[in-house]
PDB file of N, CA and C in Angstrom:
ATOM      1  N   UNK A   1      75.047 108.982  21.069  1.00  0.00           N
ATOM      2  CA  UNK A   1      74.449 109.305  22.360  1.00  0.00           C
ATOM      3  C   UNK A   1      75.527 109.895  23.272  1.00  0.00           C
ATOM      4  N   UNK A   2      75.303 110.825  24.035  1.00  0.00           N
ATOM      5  CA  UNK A   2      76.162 111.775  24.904  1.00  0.00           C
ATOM      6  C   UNK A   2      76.140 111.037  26.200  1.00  0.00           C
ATOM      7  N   UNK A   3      77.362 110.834  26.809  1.00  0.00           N
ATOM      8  CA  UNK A   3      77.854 109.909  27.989  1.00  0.00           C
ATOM      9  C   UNK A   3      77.515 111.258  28.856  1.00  0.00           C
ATOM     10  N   UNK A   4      76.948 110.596  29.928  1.00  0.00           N
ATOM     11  CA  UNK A   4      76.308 111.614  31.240  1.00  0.00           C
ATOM     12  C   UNK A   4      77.045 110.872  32.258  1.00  0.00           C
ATOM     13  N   UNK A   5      78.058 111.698  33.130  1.00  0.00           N
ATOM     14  CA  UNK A   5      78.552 111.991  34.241  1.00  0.00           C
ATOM     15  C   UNK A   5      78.001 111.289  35.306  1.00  0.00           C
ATOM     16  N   UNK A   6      76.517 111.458  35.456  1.00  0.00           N
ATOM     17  CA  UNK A   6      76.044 110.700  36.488  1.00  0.00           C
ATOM     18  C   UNK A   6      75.621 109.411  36.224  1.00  0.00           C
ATOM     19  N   UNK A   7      75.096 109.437  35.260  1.00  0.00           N
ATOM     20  CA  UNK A   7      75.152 107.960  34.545  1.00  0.00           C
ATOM     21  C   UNK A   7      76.353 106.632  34.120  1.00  0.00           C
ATOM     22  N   UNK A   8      77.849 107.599  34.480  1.00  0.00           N
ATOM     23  CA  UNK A   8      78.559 106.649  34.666  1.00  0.00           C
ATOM     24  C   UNK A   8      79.645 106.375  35.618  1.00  0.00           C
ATOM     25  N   UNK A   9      78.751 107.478  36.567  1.00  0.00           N
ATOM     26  CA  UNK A   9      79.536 107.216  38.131  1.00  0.00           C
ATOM     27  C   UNK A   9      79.729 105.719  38.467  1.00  0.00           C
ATOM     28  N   UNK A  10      78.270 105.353  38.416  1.00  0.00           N
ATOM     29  CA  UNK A  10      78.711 103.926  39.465  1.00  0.00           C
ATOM     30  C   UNK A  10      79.387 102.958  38.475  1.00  0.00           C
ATOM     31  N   UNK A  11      79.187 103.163  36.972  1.00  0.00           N
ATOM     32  CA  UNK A  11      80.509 102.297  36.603  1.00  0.00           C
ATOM     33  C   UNK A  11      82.245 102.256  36.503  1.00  0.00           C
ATOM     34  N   UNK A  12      82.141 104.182  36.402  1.00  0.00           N
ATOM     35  CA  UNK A  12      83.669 104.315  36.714  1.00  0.00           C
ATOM     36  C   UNK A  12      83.163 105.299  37.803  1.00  0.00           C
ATOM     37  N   UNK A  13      84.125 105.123  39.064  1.00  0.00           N
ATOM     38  CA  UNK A  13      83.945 105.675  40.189  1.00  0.00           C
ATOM     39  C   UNK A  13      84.259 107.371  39.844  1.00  0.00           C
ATOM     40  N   UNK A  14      84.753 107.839  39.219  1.00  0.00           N
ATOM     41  CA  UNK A  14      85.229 109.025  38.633  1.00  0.00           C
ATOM     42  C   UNK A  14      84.917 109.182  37.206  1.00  0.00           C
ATOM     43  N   UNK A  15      84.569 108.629  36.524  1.00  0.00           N
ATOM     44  CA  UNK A  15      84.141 109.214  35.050  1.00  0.00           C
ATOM     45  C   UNK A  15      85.332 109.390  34.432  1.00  0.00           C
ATOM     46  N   UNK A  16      84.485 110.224  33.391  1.00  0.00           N
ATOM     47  CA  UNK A  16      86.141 111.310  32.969  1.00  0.00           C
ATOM     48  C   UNK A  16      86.042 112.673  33.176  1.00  0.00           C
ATOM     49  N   UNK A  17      86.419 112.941  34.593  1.00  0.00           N
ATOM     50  CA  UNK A  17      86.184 113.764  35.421  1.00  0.00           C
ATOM     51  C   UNK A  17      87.140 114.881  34.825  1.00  0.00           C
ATOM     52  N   UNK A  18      88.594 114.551  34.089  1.00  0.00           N
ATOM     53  CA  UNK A  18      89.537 115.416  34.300  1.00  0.00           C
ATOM     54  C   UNK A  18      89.496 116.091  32.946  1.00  0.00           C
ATOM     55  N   UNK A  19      88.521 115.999  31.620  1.00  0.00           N
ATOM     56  CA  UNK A  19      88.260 116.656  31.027  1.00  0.00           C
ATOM     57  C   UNK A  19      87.342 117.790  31.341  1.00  0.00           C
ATOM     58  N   UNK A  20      86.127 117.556  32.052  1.00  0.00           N
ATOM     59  CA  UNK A  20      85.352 118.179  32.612  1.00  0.00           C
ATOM     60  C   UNK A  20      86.243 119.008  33.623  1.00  0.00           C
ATOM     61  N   UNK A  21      87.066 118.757  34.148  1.00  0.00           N
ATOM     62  CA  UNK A  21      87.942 119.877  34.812  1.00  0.00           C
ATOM     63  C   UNK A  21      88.302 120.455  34.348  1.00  0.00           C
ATOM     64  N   UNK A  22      89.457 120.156  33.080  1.00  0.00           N
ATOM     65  CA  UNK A  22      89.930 120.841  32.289  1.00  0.00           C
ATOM     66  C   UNK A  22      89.044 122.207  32.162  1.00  0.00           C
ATOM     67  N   UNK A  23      88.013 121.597  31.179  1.00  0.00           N
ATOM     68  CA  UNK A  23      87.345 122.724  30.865  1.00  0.00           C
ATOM     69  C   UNK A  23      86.864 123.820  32.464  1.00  0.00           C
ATOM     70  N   UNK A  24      86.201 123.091  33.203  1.00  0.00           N
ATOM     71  CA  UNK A  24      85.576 123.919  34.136  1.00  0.00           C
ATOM     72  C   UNK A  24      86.536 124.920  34.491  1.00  0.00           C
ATOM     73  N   UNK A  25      88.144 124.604  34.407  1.00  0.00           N
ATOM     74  CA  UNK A  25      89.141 125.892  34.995  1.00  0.00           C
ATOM     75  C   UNK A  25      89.700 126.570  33.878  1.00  0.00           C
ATOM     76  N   UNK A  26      88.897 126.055  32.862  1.00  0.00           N
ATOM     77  CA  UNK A  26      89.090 127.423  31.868  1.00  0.00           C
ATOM     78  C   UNK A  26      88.123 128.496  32.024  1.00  0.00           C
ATOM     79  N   UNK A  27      86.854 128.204  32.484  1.00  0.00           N
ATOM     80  CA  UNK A  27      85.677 128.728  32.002  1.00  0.00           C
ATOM     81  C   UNK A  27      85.315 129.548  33.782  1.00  0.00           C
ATOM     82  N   UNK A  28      86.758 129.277  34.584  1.00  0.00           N
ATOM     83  CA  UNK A  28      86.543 130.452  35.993  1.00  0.00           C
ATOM     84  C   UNK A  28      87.419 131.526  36.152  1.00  0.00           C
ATOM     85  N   UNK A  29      87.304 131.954  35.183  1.00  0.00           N
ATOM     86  CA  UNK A  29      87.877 133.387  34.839  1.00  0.00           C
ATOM     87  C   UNK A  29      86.928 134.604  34.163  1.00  0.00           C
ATOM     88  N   UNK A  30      86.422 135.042  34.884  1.00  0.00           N
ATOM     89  CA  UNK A  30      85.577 136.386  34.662  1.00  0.00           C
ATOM     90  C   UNK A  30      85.470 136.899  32.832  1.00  0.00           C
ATOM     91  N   UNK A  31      87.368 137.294  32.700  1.00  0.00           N
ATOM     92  CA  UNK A  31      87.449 137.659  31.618  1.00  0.00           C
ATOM     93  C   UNK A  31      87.244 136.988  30.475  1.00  0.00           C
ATOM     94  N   UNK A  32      87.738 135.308  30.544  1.00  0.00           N
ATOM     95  CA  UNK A  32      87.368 134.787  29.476  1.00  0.00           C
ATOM     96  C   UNK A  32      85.776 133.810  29.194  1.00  0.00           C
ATOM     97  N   UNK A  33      85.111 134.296  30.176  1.00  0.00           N
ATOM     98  CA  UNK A  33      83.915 134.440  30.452  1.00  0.00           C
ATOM     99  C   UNK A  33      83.184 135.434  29.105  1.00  0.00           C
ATOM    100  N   UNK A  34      83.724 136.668  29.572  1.00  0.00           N
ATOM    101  CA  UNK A  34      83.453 137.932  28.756  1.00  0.00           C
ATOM    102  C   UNK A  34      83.746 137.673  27.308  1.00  0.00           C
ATOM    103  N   UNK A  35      85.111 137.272  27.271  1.00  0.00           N
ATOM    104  CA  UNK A  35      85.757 136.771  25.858  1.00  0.00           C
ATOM    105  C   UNK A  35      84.645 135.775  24.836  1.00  0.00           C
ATOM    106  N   UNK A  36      84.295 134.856  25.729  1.00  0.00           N
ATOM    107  CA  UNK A  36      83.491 133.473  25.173  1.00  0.00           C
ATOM    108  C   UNK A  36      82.107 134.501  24.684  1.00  0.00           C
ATOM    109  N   UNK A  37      81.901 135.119  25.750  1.00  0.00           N
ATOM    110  CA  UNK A  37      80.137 135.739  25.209  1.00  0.00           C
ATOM    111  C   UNK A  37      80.264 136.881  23.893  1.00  0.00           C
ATOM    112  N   UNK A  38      81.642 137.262  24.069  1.00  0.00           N
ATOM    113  CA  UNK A  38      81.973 138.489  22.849  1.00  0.00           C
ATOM    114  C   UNK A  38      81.518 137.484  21.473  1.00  0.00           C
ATOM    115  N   UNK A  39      82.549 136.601  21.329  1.00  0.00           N
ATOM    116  CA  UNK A  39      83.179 136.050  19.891  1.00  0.00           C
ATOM    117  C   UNK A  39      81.652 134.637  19.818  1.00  0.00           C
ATOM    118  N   UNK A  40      81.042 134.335  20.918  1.00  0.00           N
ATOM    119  CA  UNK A  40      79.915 134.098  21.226  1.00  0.00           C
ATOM    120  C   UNK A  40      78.637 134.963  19.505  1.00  0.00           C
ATOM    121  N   UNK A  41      78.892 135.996  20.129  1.00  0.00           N
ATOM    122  CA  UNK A  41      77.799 137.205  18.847  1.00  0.00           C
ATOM    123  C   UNK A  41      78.420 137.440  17.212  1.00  0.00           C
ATOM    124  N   UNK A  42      79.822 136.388  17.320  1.00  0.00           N
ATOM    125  CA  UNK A  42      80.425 136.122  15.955  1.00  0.00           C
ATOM    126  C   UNK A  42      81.698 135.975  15.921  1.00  0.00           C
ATOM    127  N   UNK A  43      82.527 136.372  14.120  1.00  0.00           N
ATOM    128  CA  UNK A  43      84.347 136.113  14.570  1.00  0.00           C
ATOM    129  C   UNK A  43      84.520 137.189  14.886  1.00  0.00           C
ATOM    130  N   UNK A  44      85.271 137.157  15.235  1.00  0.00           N
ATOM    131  CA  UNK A  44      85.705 138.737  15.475  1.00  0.00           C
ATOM    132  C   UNK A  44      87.561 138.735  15.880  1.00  0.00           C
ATOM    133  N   UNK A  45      88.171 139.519  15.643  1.00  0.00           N
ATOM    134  CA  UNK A  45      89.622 139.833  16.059  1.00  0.00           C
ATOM    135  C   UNK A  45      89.970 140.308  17.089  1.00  0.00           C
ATOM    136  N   UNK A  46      91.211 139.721  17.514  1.00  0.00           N
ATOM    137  CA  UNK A  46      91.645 140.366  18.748  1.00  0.00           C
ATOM    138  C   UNK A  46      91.257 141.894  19.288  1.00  0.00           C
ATOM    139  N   UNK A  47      91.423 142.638  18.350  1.00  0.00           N
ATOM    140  CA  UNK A  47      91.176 144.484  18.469  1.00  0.00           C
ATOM    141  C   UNK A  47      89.812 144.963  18.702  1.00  0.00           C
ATOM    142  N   UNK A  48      88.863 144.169  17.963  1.00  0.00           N
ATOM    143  CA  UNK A  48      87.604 144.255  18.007  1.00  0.00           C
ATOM    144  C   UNK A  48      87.338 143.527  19.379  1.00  0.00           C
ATOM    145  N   UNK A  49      87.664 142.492  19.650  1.00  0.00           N
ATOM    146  CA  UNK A  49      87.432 141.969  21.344  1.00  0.00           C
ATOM    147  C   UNK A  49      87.667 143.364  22.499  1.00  0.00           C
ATOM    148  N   UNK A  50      89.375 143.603  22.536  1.00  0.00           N
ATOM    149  CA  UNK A  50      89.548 144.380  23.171  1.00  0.00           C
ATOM    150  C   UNK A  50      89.217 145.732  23.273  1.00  0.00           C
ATOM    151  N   UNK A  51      88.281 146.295  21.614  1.00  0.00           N
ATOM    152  CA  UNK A  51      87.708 147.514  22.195  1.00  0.00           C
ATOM    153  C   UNK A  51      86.149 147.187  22.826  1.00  0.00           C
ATOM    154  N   UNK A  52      85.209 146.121  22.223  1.00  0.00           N
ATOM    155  CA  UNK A  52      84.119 145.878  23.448  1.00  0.00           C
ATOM    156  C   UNK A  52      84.347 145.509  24.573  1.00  0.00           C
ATOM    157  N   UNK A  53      85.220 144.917  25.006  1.00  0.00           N
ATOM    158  CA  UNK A  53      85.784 144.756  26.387  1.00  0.00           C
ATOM    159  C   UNK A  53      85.968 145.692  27.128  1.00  0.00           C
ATOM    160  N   UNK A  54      86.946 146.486  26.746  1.00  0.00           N
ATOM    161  CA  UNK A  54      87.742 147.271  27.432  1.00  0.00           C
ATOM    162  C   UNK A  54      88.735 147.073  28.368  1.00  0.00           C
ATOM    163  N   UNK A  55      88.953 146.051  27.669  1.00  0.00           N
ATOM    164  CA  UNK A  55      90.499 144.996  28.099  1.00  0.00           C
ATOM    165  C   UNK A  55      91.950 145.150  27.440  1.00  0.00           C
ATOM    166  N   UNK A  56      92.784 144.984  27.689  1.00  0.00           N
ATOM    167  CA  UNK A  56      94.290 145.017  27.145  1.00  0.00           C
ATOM    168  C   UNK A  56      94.771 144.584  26.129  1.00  0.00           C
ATOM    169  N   UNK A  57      95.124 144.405  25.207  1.00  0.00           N
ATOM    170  CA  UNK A  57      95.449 143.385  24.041  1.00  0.00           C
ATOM    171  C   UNK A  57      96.212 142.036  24.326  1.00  0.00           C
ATOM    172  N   UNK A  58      97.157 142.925  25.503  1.00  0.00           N
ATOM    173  CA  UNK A  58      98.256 141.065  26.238  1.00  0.00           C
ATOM    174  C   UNK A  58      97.486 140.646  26.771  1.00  0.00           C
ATOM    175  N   UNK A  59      96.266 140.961  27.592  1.00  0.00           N
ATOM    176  CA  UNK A  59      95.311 140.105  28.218  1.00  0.00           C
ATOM    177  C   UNK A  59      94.523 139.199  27.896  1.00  0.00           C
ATOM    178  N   UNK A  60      93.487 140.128  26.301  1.00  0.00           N
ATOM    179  CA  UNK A  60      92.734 139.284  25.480  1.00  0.00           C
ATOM    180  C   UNK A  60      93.916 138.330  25.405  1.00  0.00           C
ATOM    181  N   UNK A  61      94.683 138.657  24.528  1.00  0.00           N
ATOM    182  CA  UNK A  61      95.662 137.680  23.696  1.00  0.00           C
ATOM    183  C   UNK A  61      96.179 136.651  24.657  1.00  0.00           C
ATOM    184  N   UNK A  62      96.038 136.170  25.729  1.00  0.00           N
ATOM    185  CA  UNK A  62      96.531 135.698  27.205  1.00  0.00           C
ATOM    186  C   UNK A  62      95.544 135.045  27.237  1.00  0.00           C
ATOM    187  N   UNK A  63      94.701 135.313  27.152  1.00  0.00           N
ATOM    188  CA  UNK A  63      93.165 134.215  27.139  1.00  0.00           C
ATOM    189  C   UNK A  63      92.853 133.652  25.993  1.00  0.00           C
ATOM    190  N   UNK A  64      92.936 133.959  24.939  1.00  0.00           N
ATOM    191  CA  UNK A  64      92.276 133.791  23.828  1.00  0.00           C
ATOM    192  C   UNK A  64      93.665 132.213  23.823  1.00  0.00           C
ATOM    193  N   UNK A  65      94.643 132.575  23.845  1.00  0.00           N
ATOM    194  CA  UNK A  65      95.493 131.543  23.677  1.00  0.00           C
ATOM    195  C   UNK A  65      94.721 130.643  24.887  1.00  0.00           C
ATOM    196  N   UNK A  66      94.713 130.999  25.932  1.00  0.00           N
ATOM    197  CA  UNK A  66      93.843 129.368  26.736  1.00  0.00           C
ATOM    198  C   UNK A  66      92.676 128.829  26.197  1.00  0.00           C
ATOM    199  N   UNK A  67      91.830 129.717  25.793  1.00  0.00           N
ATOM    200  CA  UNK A  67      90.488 129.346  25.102  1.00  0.00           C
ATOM    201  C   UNK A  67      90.850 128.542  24.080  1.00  0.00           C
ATOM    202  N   UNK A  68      91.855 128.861  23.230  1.00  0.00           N
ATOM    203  CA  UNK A  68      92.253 128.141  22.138  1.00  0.00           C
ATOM    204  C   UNK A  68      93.205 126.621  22.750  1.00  0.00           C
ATOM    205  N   UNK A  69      93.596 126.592  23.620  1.00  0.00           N
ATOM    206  CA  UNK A  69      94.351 125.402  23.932  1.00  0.00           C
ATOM    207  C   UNK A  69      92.832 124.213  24.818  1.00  0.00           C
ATOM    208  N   UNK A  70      91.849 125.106  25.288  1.00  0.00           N
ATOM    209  CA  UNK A  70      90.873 124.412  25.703  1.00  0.00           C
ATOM    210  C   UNK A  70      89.596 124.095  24.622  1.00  0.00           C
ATOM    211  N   UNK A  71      89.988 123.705  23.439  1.00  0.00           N
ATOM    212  CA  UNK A  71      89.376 124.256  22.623  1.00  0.00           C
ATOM    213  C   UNK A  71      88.077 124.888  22.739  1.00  0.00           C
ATOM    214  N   UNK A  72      88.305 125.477  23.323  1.00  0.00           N
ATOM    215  CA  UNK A  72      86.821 126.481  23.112  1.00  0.00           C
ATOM    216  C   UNK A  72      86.406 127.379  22.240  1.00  0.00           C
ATOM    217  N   UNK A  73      87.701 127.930  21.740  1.00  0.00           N
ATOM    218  CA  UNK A  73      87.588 129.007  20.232  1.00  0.00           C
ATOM    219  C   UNK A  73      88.043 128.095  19.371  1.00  0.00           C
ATOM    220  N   UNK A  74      87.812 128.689  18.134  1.00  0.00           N
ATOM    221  CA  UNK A  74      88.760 128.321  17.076  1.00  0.00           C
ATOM    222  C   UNK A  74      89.501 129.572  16.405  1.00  0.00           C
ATOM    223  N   UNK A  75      90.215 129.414  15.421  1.00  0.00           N
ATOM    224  CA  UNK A  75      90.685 130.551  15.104  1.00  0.00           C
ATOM    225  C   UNK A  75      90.901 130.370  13.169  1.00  0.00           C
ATOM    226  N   UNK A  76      90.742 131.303  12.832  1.00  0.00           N
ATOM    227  CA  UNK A  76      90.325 131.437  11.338  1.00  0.00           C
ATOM    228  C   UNK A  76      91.654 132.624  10.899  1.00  0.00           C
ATOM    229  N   UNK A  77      92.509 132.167   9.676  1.00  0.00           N
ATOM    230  CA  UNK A  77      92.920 133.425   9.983  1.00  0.00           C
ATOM    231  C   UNK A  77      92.627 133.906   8.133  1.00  0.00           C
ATOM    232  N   UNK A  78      92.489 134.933   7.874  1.00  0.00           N
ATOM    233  CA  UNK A  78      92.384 135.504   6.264  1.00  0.00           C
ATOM    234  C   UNK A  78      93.496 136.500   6.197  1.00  0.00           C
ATOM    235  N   UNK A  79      94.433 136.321   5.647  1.00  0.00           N
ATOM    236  CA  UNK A  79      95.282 137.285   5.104  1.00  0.00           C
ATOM    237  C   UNK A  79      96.601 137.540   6.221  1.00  0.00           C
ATOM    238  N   UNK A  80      96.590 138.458   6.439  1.00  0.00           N
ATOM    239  CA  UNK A  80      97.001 138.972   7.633  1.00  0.00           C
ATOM    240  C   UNK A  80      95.837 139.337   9.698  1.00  0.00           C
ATOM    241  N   UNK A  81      94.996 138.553   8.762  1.00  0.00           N
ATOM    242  CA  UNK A  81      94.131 139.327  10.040  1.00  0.00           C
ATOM    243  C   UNK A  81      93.633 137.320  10.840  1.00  0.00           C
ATOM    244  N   UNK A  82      93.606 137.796  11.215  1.00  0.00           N
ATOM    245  CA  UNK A  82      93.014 136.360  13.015  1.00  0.00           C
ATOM    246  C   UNK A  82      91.455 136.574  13.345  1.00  0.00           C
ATOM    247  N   UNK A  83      91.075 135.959  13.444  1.00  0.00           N
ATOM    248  CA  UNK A  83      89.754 135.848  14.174  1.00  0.00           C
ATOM    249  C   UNK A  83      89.720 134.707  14.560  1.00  0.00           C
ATOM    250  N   UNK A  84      88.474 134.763  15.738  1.00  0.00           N
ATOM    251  CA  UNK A  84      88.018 133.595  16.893  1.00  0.00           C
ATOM    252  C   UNK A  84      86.714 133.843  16.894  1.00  0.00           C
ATOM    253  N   UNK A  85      86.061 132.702  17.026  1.00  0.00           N
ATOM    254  CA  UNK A  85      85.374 132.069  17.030  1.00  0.00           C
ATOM    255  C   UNK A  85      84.747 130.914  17.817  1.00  0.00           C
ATOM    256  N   UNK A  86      83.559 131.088  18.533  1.00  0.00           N
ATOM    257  CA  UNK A  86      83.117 129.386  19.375  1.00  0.00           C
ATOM    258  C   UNK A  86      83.659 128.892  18.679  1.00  0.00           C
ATOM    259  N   UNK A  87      83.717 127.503  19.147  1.00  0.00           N
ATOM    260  CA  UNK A  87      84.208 126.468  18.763  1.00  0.00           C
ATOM    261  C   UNK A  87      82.836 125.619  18.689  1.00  0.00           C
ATOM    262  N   UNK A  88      82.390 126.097  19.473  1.00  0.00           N
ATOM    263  CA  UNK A  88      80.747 125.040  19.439  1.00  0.00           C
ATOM    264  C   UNK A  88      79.838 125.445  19.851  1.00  0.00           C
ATOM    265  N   UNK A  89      78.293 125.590  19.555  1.00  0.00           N
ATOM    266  CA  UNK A  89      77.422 126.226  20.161  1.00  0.00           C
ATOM    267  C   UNK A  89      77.445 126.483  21.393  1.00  0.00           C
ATOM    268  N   UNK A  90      77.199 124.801  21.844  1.00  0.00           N
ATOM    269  CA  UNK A  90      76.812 124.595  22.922  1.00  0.00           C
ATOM    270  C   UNK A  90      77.388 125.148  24.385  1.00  0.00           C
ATOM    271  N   UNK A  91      78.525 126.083  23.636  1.00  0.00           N
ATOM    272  CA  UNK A  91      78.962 127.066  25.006  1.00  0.00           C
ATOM    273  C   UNK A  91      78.070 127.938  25.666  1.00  0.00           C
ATOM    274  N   UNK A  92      77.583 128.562  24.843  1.00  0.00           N
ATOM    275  CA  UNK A  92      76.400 129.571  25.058  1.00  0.00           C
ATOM    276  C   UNK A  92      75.845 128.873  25.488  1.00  0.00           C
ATOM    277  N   UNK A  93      74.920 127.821  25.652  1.00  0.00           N
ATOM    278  CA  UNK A  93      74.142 127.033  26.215  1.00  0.00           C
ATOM    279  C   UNK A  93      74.574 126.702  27.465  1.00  0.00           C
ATOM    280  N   UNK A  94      75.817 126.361  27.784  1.00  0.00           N
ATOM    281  CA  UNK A  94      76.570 126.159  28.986  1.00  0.00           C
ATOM    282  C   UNK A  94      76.129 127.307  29.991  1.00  0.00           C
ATOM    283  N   UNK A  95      76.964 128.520  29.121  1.00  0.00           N
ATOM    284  CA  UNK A  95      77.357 129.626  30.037  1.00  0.00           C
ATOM    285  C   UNK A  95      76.340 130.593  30.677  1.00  0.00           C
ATOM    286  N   UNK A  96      75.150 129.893  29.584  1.00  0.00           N
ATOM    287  CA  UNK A  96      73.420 130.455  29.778  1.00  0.00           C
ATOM    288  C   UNK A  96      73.118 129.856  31.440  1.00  0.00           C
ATOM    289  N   UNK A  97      73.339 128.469  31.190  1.00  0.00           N
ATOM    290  CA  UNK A  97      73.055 127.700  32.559  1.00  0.00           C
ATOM    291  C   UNK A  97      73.433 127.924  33.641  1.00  0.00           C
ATOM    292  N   UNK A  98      75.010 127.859  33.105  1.00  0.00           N
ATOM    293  CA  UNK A  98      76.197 128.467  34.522  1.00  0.00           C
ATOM    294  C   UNK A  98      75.702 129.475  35.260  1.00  0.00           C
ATOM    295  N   UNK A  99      75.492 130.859  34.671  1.00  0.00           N
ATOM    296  CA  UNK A  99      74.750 132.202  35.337  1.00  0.00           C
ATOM    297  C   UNK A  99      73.384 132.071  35.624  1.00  0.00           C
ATOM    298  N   UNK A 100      72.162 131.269  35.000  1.00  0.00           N
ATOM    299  CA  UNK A 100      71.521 130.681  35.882  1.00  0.00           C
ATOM    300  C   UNK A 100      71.735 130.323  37.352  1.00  0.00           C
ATOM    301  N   UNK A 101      72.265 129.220  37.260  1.00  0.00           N
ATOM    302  CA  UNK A 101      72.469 128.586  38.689  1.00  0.00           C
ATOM    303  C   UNK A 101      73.258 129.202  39.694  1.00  0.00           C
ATOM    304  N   UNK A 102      74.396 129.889  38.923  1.00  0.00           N
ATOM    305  CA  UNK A 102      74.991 130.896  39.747  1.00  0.00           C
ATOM    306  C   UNK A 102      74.053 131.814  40.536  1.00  0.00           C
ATOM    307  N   UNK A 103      73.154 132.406  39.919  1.00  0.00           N
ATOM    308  CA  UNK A 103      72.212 134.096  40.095  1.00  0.00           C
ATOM    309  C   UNK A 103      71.311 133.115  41.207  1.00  0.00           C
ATOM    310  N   UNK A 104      71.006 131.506  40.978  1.00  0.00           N
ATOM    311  CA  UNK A 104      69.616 131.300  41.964  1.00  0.00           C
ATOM    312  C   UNK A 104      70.422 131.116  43.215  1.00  0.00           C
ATOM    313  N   UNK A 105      71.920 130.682  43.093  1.00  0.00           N
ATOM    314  CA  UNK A 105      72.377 129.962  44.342  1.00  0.00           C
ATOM    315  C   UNK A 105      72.969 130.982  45.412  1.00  0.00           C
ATOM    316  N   UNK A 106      73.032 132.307  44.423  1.00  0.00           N
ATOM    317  CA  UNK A 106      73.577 133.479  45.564  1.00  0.00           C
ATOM    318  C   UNK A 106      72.446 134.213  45.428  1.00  0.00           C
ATOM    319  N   UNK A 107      71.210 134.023  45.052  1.00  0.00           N
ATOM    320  CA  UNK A 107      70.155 134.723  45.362  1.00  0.00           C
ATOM    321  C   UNK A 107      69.828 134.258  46.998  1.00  0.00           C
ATOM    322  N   UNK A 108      70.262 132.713  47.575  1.00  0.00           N
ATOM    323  CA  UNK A 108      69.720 132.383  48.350  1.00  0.00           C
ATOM    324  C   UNK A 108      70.881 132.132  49.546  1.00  0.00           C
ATOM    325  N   UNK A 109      71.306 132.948  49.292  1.00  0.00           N
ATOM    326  CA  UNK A 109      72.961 133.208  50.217  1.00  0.00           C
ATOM    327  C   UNK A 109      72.639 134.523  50.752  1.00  0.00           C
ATOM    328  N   UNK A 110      72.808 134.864  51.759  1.00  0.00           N
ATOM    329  CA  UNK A 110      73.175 135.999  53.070  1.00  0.00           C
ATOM    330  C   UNK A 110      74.334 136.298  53.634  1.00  0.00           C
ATOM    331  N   UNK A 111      75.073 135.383  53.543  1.00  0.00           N
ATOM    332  CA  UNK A 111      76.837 135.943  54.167  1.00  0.00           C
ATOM    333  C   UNK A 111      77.770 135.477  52.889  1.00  0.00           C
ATOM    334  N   UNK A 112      78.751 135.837  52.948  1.00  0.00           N
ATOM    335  CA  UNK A 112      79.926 135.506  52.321  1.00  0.00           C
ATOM    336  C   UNK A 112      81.519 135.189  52.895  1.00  0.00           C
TER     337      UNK A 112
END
């Protein structure tokens, strides 16, 4: 059974808040946003990231190493060649939600 956040506020006043951080300040970066939804549609290699992107190679490679320290990718390598990979479905499922709630909560915003 999956431990819910709000469900164990009132026993630990904080949870385990600082994994859930962890991740949350991996996942506020635009680019590796982009990164997650690429390798999201399969493995794929650094080169292949950075030509659907249209991103840098030190950049991908700059993220892909955080994604990988947050485990969020994994990485496979065959031969000479690297690929990444979710690490778990349930990102997509996340990141589905995230832009949800994002799109309703500045739908209903007027200033900035």
């Amino acid at each position: 059974m999956e431990e819910s956040l709000i469900d164990n506020a009132s026993e630990k006043p904080f949870g385990n808040l600082q994994a859930a951080a962890f991740l949350a300040k991996c996942l506020s970066d635009e680019n590796r946003l982009k990164i997650l939804l690429s390798v999201g549609k399969g493995k794929k290699s650094v080169s292949a990231i950075v030509e659907e992107l249209n991103l840098s190679q030190p950049l991908v490679s700059h993220h892909l190493k955080d994604l990988r320290r947050s485990l969020l990718v994994k990485v496979e390598r065959n031969g000479p060649f690297v690929y990444y990979e979710l690490a778990d479905e349930r990102v997509m499922e996340i990141l589905e939600r995230l832009n949800t709630l994002a799109m309703g909560l500045l739908s209903e915003r007027n200033t900035f």
